[in-house]
C-alpha atoms as a PDB file:
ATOM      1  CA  UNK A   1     -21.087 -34.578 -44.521  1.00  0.00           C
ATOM      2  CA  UNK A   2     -24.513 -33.512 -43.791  1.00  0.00           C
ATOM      3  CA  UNK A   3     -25.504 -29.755 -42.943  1.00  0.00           C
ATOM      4  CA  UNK A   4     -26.589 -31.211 -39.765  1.00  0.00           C
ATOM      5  CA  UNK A   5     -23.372 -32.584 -39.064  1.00  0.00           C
ATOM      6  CA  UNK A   6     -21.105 -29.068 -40.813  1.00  0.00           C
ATOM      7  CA  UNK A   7     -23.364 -26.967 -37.933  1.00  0.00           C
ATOM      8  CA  UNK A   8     -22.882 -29.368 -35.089  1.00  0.00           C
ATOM      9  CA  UNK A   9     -18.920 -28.757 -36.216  1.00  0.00           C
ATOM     10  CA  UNK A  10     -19.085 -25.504 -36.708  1.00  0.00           C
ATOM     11  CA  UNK A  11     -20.503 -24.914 -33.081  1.00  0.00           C
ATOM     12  CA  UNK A  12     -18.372 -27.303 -31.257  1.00  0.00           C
ATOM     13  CA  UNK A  13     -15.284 -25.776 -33.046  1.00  0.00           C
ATOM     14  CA  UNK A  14     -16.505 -21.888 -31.521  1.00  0.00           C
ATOM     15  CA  UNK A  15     -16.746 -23.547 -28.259  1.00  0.00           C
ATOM     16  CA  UNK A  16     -13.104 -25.158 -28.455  1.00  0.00           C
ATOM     17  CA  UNK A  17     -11.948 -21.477 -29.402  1.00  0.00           C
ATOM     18  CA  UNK A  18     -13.330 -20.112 -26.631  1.00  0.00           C
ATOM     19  CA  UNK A  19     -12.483 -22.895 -24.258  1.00  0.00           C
ATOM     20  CA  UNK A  20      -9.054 -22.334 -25.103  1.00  0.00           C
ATOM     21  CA  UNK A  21      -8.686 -18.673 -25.319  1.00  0.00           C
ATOM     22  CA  UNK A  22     -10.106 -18.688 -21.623  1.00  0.00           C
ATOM     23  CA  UNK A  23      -7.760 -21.596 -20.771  1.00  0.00           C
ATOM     24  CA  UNK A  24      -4.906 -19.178 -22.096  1.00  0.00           C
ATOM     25  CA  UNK A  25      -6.366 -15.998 -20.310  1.00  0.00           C
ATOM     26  CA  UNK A  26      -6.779 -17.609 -16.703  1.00  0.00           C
ATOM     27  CA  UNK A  27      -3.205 -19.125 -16.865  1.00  0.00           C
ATOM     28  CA  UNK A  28      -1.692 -15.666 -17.889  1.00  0.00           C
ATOM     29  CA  UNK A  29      -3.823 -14.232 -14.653  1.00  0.00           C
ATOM     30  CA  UNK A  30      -2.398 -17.089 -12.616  1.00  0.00           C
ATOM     31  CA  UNK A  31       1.236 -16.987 -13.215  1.00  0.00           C
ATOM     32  CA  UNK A  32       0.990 -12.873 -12.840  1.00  0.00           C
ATOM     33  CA  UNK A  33      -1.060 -13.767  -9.513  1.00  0.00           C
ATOM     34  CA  UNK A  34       1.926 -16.620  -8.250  1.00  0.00           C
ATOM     35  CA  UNK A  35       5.032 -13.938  -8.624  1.00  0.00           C
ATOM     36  CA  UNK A  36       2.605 -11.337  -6.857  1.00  0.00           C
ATOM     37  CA  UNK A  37       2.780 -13.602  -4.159  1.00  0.00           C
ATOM     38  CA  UNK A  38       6.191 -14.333  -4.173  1.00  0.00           C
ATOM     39  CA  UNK A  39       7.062 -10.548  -4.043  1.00  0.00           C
ATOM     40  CA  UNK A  40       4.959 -10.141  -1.160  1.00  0.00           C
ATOM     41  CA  UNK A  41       6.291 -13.140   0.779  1.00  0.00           C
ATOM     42  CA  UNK A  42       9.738 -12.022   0.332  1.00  0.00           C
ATOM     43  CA  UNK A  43       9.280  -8.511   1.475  1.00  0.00           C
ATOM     44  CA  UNK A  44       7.514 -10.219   4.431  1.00  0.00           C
ATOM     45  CA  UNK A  45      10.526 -12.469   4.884  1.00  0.00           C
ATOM     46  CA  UNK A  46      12.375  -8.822   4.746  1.00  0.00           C
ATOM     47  CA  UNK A  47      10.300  -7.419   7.557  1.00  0.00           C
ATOM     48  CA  UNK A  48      10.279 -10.543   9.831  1.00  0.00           C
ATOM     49  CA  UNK A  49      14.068 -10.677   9.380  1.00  0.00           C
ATOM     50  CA  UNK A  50      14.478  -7.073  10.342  1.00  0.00           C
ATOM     51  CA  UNK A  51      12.388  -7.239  13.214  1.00  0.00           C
ATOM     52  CA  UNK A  52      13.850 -10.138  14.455  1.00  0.00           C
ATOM     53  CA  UNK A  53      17.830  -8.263  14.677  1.00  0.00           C
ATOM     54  CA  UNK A  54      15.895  -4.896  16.001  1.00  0.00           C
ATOM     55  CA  UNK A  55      14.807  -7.752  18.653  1.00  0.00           C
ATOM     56  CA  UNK A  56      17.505  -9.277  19.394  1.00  0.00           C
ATOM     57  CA  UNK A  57      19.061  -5.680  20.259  1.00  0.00           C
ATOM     58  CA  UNK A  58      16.594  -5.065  22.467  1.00  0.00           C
ATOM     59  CA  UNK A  59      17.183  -7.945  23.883  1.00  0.00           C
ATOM     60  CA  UNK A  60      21.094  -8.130  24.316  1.00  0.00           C
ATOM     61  CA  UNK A  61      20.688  -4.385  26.027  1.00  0.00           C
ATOM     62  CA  UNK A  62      17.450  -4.901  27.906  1.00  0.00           C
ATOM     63  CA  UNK A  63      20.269  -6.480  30.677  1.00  0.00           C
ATOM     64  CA  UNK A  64      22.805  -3.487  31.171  1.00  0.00           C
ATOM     65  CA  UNK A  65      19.290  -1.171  31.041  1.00  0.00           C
ATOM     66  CA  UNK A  66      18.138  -2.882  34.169  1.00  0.00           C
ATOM     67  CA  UNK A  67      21.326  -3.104  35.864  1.00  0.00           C
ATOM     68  CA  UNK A  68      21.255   1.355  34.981  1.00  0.00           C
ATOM     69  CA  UNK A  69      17.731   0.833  36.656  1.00  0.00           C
ATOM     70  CA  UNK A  70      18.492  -0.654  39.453  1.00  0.00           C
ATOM     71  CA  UNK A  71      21.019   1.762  40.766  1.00  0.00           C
ATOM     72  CA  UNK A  72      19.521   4.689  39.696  1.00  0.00           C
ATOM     73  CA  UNK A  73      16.542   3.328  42.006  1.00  0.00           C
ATOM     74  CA  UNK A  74      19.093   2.881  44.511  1.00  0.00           C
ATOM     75  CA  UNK A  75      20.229   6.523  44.004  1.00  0.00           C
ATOM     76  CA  UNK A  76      16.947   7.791  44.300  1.00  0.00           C
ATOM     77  CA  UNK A  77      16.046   6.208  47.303  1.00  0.00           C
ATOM     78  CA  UNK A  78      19.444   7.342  48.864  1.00  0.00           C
ATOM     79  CA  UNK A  79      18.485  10.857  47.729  1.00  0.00           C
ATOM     80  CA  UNK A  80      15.346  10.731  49.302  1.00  0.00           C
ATOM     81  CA  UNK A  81      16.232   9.884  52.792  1.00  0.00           C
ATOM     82  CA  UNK A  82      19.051  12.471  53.118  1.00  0.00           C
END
């Protein structure tokens, strides 16, 4: 093998090292990045879920609320003409 040829290996080989140790260095970063995401997606899930039963009890008592508003407007005006 010629020097020519031992440098050319020698350089490519570096390269290859580096390539690699990148390669290695980005997937680490992208698996840590993935269950960051999943975390945050599952608390969101948390939040929508919670939101959604704080709605829906909003919801099932908006209807005797009204029905309370209704006849206390009913009072009132009763009140108000006496």
């Amino acid at each position: 093998m010629s020097t020519t040829q031992s440098v050319l290996l020698i350089i490519l080989s570096v390269f290859l090292a580096l390539f690699l140790g990148l390669a290695i260095a980005l997937a680490v970063l992208a698996i840590k990045l993935i269950k960051s995401v999943k975390r945050i997606v599952l608390k969101a899930e948390t939040v929508v879920d919670s939101v959604e039963s704080a709605a829906d009890v909003v919801k099932s008592a908006s209807g005797p609320l009204a029905t309370l508003r209704v006849i206390k407007n009913l009072v009132d005006l009763v009140q108000r003409k006496k």
